[in-house]
Protein backbone atom coordinates (compact mmCIF):
# COMPACT_ATOMS: atom_id res chain seq x y z
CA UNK A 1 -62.31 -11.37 8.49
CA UNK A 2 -59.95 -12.40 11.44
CA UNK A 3 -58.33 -14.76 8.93
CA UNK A 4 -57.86 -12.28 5.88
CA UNK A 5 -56.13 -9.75 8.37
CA UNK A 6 -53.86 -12.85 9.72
CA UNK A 7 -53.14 -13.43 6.47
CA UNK A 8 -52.39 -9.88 5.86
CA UNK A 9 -50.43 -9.50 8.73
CA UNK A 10 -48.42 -12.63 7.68
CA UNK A 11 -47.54 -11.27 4.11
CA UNK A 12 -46.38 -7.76 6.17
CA UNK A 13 -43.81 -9.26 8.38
CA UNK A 14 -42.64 -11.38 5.32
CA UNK A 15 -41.99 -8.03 3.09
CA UNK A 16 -38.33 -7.09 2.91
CA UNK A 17 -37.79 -4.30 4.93
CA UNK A 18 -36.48 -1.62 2.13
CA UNK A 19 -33.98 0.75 4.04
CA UNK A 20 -34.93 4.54 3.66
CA UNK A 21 -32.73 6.68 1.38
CA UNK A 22 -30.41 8.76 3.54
CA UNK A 23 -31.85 12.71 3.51
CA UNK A 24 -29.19 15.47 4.14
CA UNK A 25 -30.02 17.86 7.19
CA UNK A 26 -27.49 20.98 7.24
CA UNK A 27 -27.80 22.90 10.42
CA UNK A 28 -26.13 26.63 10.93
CA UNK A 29 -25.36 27.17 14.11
CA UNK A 30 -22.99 29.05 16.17
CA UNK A 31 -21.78 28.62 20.39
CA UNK A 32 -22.20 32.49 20.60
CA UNK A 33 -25.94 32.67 19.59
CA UNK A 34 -28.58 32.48 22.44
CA UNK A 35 -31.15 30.85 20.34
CA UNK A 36 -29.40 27.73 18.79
CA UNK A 37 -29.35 25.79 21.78
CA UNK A 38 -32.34 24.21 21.02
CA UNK A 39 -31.99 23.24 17.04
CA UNK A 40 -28.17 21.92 18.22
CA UNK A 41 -30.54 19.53 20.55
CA UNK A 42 -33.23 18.77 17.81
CA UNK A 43 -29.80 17.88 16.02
CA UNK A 44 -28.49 15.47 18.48
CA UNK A 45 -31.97 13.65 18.59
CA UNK A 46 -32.10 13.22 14.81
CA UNK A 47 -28.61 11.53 14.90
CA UNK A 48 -29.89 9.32 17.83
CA UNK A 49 -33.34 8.50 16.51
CA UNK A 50 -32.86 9.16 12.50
CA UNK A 51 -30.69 6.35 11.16
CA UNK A 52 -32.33 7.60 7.42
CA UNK A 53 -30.96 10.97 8.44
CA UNK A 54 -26.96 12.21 7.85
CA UNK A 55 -27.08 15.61 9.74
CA UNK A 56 -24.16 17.84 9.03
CA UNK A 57 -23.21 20.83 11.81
CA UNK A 58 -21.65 23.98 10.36
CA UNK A 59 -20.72 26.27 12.73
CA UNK A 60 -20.55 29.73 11.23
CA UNK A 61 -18.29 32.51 12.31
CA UNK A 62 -20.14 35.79 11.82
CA UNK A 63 -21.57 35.43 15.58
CA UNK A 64 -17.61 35.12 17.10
CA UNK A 65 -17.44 39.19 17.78
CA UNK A 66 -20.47 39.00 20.68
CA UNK A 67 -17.60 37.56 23.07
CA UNK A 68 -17.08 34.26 22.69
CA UNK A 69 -15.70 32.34 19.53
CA UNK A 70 -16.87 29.17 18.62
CA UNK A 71 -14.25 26.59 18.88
CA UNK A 72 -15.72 24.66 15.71
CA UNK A 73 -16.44 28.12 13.15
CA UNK A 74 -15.12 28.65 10.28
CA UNK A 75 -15.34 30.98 6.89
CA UNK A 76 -16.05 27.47 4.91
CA UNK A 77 -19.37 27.24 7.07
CA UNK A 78 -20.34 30.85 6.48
CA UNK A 79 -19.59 30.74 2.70
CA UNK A 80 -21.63 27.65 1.94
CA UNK A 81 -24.63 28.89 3.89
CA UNK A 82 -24.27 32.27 1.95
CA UNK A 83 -24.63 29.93 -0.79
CA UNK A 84 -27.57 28.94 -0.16
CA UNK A 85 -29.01 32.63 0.71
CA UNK A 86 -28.05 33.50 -2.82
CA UNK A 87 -29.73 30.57 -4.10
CA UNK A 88 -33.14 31.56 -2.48
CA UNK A 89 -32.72 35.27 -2.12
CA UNK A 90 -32.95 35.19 1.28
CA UNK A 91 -32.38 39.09 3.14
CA UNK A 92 -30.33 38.09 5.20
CA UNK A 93 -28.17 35.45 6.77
CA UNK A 94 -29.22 33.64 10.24
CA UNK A 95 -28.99 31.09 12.43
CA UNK A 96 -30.31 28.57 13.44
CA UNK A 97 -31.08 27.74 10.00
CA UNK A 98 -31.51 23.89 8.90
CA UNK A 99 -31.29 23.16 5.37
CA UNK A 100 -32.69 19.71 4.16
CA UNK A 101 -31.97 17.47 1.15
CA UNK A 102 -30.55 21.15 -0.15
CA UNK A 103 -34.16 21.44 -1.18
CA UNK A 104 -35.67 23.48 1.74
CA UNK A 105 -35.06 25.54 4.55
CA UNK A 106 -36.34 26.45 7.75
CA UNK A 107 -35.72 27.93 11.16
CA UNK A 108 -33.55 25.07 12.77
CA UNK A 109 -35.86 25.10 16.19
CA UNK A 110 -38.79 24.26 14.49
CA UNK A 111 -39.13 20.67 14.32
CA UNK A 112 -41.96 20.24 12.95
CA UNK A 113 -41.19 21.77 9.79
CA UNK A 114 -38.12 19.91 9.43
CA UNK A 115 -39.53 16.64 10.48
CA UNK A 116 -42.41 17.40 7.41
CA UNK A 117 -39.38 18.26 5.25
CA UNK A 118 -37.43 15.15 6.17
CA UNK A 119 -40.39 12.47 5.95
CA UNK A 120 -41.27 14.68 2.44
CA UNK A 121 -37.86 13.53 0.74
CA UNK A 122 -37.53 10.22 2.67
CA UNK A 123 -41.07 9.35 0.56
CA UNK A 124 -38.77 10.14 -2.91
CA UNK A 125 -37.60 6.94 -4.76
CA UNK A 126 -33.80 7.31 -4.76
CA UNK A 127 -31.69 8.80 -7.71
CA UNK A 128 -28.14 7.10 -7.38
CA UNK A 129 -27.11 3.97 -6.25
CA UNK A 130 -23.70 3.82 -3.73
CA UNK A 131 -21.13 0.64 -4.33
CA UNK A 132 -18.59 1.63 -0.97
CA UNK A 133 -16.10 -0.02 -0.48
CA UNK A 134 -13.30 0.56 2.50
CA UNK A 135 -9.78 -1.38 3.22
CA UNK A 136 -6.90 -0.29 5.44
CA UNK A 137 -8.43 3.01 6.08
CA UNK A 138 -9.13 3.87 2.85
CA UNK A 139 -12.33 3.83 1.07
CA UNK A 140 -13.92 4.47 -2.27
CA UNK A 141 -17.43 4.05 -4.01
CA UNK A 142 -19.18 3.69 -7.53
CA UNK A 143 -21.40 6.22 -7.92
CA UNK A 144 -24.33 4.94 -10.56
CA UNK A 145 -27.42 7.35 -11.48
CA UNK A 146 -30.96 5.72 -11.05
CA UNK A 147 -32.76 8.02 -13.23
CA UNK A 148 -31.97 9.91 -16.34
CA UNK A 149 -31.77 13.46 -16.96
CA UNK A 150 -30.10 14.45 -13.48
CA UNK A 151 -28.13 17.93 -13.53
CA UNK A 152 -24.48 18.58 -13.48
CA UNK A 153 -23.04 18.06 -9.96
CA UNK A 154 -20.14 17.94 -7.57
CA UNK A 155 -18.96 15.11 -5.36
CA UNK A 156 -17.40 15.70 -2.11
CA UNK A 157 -16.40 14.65 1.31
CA UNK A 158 -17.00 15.91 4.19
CA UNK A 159 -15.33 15.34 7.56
CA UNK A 160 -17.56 15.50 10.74
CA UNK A 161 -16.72 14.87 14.43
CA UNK A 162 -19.56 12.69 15.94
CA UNK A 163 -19.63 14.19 19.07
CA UNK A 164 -18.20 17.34 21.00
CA UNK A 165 -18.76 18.85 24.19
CA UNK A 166 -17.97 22.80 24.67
CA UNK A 167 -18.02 24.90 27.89
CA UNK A 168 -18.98 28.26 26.91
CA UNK A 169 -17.22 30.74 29.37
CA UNK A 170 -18.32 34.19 27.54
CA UNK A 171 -21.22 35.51 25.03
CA UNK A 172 -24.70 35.24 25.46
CA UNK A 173 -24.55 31.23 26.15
CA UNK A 174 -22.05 32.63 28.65
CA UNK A 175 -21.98 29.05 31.81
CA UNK A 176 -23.48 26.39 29.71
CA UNK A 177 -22.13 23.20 28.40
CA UNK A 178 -23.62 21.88 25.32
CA UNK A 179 -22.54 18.67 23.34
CA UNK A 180 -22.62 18.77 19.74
CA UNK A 181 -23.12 16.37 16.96
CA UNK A 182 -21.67 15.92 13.44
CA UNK A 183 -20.03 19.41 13.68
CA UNK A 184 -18.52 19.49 10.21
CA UNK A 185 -14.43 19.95 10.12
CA UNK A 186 -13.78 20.21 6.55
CA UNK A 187 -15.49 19.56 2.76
CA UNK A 188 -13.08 18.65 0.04
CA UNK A 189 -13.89 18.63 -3.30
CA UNK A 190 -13.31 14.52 -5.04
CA UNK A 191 -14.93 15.23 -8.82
CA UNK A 192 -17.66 16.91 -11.18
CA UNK A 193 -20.42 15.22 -12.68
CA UNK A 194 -22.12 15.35 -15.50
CA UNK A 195 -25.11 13.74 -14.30
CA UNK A 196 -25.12 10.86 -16.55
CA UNK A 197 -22.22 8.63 -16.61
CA UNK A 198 -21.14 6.12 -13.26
CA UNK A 199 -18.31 8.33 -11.26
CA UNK A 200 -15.71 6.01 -9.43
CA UNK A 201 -14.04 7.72 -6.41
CA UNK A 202 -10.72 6.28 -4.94
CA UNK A 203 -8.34 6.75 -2.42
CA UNK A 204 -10.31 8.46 0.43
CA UNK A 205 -8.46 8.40 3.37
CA UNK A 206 -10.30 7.61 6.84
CA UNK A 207 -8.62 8.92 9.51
CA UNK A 208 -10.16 9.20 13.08
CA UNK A 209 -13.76 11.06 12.53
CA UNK A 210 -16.82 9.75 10.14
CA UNK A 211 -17.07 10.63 6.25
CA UNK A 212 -20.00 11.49 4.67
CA UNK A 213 -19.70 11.56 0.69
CA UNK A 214 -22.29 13.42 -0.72
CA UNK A 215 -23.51 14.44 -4.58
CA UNK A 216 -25.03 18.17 -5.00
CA UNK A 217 -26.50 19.18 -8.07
CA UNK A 218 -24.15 22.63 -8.75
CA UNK A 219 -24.48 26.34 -7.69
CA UNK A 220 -25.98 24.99 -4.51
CA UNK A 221 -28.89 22.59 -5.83
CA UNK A 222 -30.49 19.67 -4.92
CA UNK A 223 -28.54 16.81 -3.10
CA UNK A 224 -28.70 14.31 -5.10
CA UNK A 225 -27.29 11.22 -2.55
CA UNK A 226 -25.54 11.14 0.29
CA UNK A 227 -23.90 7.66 2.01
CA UNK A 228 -21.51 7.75 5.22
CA UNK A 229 -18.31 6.31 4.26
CA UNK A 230 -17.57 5.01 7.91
């Protein structure tokens, strides 16, 4: 027995090690809301304990009238997470609210929940394969699909900044200093897909922050595959 688990063991470590397809975790948050503290830091421990995990910030703006305005809102964040209330009929919109894979959703404090939603997709065989490429500040990728039959999608980029610190002198988080991670700048739309055919993207221009390019099935659907640029 103590050989056949040697032997075992043996065949384990000589495995390839097969790196875990990136999942997408979308967090809506705001400076001015009392109870997002906590999913911001369930955020910055996925980005330092994750690698498997791209987390994108979006700061919405809807929270900027209770006396402080978040340095990093913006409409774009509030429109794509009314998006995704539209998709699922949600009552209302509210933060903290993670959003992972584009698949499911969840109060963005509870980790546990997430973390079952994270390890849920990581355990999915992937559905496009990523050919980067990146030269003088300018990168580009081949985009093939894995699997047939995928739906109609969009490919974009987004810009995040990988780390931020705030001092929050008004509002309800009114003394505090938080540091942020991933807080999303900008999305900018490269192509549609038709879910079929390899999509080359060119001429993305790196400049200072990280890239994330990422492939969502339309009308705020699945995400397909995701890959940082830098």
């Amino acid at each position: 027995m103590r050989i056949l688990a040697l032997f075992s063991l043996i065949l384990a470590l000589a495995a390839p090690v097969v790196a875990q397809e990136p999942v997408v975790v979308e967090l809506f948050t705001s400076q001015g809301c009392s109870s997002c503290p906590p999913a911001d830091a369930f955020a910055h421990d996925l980005v330092a304990r994750e690698p498997a995990v791209i987390v994108l910030a979006w700061h919405v703006d809807y929270w900027d009238y209770l006396g402080w305005k978040d340095v990093f809102s913006s409409r774009e964040a509030t429109a794509r997470q009314e998006g995704y209330r539209q998709r699922w009929k949600l009552r209302s919109l509210y933060t903290p609210q993670i959003v992972v894979h584009g698949e499911a959703q969840a109060v963005g404090s509870k980790r546990a929940e997430v973390s079952m939603y994270i390890e849920s997709f990581q355990a999915e065989a992937p559905m496009l394969s990523f050919d980067l490429k990146s030269e003088n500040g300018v990168a580009g990728a081949l985009i093939t699909p894995l699997v047939s039959d995928l739906p109609a999608a969009e490919v974009v980029i987004v810009r995040v900044t990988p780390e931020a610190q705030t001092m929050i002198e008004r509002g309800e988080n009114a003394g505090n200093t938080f540091t942020y991670v991933n807080v999303v700048r900008e999305m900018t739309w490269l192509a549609d897909w038709d879910g079929k055919d390899p999509v080359v993207v060119e001429g993305v221009e790196l400049d200072g922050d990280r890239y994330v390019l990422l492939v969502q099935a339309k009308d705020f659907g699945p995400i397909l595959g995701a890959r940082y640029l830098n």
